[in-house]
C-alpha atoms as a PDB file:
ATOM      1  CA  UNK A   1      38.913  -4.046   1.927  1.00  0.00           C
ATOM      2  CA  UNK A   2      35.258  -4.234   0.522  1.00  0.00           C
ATOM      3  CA  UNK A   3      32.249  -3.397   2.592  1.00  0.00           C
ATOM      4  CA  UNK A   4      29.831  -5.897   2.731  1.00  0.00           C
ATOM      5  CA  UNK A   5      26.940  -4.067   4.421  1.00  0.00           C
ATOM      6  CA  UNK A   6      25.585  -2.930   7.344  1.00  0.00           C
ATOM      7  CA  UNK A   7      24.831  -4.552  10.953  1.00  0.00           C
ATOM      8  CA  UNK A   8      21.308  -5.009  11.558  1.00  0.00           C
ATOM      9  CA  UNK A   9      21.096  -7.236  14.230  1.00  0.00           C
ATOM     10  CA  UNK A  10      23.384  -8.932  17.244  1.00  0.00           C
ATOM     11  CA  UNK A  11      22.339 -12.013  18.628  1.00  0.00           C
ATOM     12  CA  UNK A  12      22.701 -13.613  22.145  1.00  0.00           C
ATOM     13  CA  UNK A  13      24.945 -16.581  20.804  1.00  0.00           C
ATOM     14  CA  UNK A  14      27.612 -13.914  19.346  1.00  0.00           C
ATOM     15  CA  UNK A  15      26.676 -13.797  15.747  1.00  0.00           C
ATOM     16  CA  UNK A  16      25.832 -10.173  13.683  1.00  0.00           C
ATOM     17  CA  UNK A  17      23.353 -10.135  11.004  1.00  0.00           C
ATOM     18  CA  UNK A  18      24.537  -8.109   8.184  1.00  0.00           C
ATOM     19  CA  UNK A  19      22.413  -6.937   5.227  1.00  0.00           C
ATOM     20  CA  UNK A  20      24.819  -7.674   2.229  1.00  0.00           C
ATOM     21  CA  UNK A  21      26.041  -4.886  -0.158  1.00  0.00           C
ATOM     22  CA  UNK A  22      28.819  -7.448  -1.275  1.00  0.00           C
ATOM     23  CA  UNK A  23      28.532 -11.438  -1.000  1.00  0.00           C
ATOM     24  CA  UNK A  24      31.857 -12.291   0.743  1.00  0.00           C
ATOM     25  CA  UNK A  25      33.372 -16.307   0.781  1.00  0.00           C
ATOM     26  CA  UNK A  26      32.226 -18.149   3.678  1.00  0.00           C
ATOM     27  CA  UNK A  27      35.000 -18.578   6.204  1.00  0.00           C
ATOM     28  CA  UNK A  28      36.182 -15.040   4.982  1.00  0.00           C
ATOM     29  CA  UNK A  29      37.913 -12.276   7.937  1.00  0.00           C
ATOM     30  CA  UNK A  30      35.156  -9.685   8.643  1.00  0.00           C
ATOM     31  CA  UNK A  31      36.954  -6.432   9.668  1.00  0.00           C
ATOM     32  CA  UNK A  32      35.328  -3.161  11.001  1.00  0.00           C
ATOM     33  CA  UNK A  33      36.606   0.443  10.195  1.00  0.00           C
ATOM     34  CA  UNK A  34      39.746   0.201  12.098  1.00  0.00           C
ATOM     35  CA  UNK A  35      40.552  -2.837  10.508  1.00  0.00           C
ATOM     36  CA  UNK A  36      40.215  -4.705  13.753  1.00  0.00           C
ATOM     37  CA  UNK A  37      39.072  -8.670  13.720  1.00  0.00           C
ATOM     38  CA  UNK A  38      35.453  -9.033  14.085  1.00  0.00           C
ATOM     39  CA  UNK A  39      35.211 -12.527  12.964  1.00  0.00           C
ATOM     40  CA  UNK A  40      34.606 -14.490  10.305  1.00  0.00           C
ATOM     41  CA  UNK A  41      31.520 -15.303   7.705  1.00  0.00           C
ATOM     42  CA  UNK A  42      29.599 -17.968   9.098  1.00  0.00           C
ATOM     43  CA  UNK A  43      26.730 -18.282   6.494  1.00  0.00           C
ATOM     44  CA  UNK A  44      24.410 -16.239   3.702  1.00  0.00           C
ATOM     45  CA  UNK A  45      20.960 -16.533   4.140  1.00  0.00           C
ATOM     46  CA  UNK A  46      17.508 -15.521   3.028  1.00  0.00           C
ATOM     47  CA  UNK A  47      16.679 -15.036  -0.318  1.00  0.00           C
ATOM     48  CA  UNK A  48      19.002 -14.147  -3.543  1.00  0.00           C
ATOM     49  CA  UNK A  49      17.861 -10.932  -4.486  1.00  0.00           C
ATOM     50  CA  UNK A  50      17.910  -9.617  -0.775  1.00  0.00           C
ATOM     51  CA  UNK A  51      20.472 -11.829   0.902  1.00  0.00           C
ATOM     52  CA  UNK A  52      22.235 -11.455   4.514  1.00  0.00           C
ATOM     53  CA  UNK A  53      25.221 -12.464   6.121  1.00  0.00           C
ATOM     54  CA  UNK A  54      25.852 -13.895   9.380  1.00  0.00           C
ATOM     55  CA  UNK A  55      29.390 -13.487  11.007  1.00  0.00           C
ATOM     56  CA  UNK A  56      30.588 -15.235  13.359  1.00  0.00           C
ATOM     57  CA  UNK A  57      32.417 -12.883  16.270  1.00  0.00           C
ATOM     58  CA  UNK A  58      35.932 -13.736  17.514  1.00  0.00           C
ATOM     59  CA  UNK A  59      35.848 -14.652  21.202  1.00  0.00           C
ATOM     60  CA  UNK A  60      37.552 -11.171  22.184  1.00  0.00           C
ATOM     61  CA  UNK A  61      34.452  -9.262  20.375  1.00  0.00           C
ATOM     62  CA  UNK A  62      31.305 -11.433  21.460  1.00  0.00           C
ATOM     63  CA  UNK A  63      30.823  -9.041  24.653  1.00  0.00           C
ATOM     64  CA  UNK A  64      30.746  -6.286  22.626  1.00  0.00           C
ATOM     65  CA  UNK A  65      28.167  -7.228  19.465  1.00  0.00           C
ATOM     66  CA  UNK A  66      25.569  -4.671  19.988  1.00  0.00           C
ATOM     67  CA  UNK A  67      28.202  -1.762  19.516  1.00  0.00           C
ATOM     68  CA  UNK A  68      28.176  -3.069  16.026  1.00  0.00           C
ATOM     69  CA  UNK A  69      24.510  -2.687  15.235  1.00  0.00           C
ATOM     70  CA  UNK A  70      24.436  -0.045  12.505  1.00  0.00           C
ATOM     71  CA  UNK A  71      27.776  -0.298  12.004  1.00  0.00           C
ATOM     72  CA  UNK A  72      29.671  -1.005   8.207  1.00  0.00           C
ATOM     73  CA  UNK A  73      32.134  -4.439   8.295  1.00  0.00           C
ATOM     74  CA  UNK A  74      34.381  -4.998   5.170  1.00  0.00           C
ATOM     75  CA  UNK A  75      36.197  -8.132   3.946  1.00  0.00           C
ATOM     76  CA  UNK A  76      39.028  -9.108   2.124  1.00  0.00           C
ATOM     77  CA  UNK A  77      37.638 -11.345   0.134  1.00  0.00           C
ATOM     78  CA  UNK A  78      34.435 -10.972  -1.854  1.00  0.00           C
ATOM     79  CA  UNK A  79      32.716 -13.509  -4.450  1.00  0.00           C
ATOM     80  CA  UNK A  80      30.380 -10.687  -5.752  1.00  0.00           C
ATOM     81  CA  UNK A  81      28.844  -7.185  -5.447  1.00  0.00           C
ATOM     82  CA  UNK A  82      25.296  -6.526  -5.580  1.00  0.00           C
ATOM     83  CA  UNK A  83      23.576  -4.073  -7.055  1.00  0.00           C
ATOM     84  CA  UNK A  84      21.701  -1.896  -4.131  1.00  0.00           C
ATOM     85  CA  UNK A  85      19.642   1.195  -4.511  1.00  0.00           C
ATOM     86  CA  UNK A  86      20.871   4.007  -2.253  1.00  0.00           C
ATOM     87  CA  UNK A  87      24.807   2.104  -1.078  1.00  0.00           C
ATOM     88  CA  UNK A  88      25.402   2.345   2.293  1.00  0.00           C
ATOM     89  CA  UNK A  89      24.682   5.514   4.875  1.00  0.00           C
END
């Protein structure tokens, strides 16, 4: 698995806003530490040099979204890794 970046944000309608290390393929599995289901890549926004992800949380997880704020999610599948000064802490 390859992290993609950190949790920045939950939102109400049970969606995470990531700030992208890695740019993963939309539809992709999103996995936390454990390798438990989180859900899946729903779309990359904002601009290329700074982009984030949004994931889309499985049903099981939605209640649970703000325990991921801060938090590092990986994927399987990954189109491309950006360059980012300081990685992930």
């Amino acid at each position: 698995m390859i992290p993609i970046g950190k949790v920045v944000k939950a939102t109400r309608d049970g969606k995470l806003v990531v700030k992208a290390e890695a740019i993963p393929q939309l539809g992709a599995e999103v996995r936390d530490a454990s390798t438990g289901l989180v859900g899946y890549v729903d779309d990359i926004i904002g601009p290329v040099a700074s982009p984030y992800i949004v994931v889309k949380l499985s049903e099981q997880r939605v209640r649970q979204s703000e325990y991921f704020v801060n938090r590092v999610l990986y994927a399987t599948t990954v189109v491309k890794k950006l360059r980012v000064r300081g990685g992930l802490t």
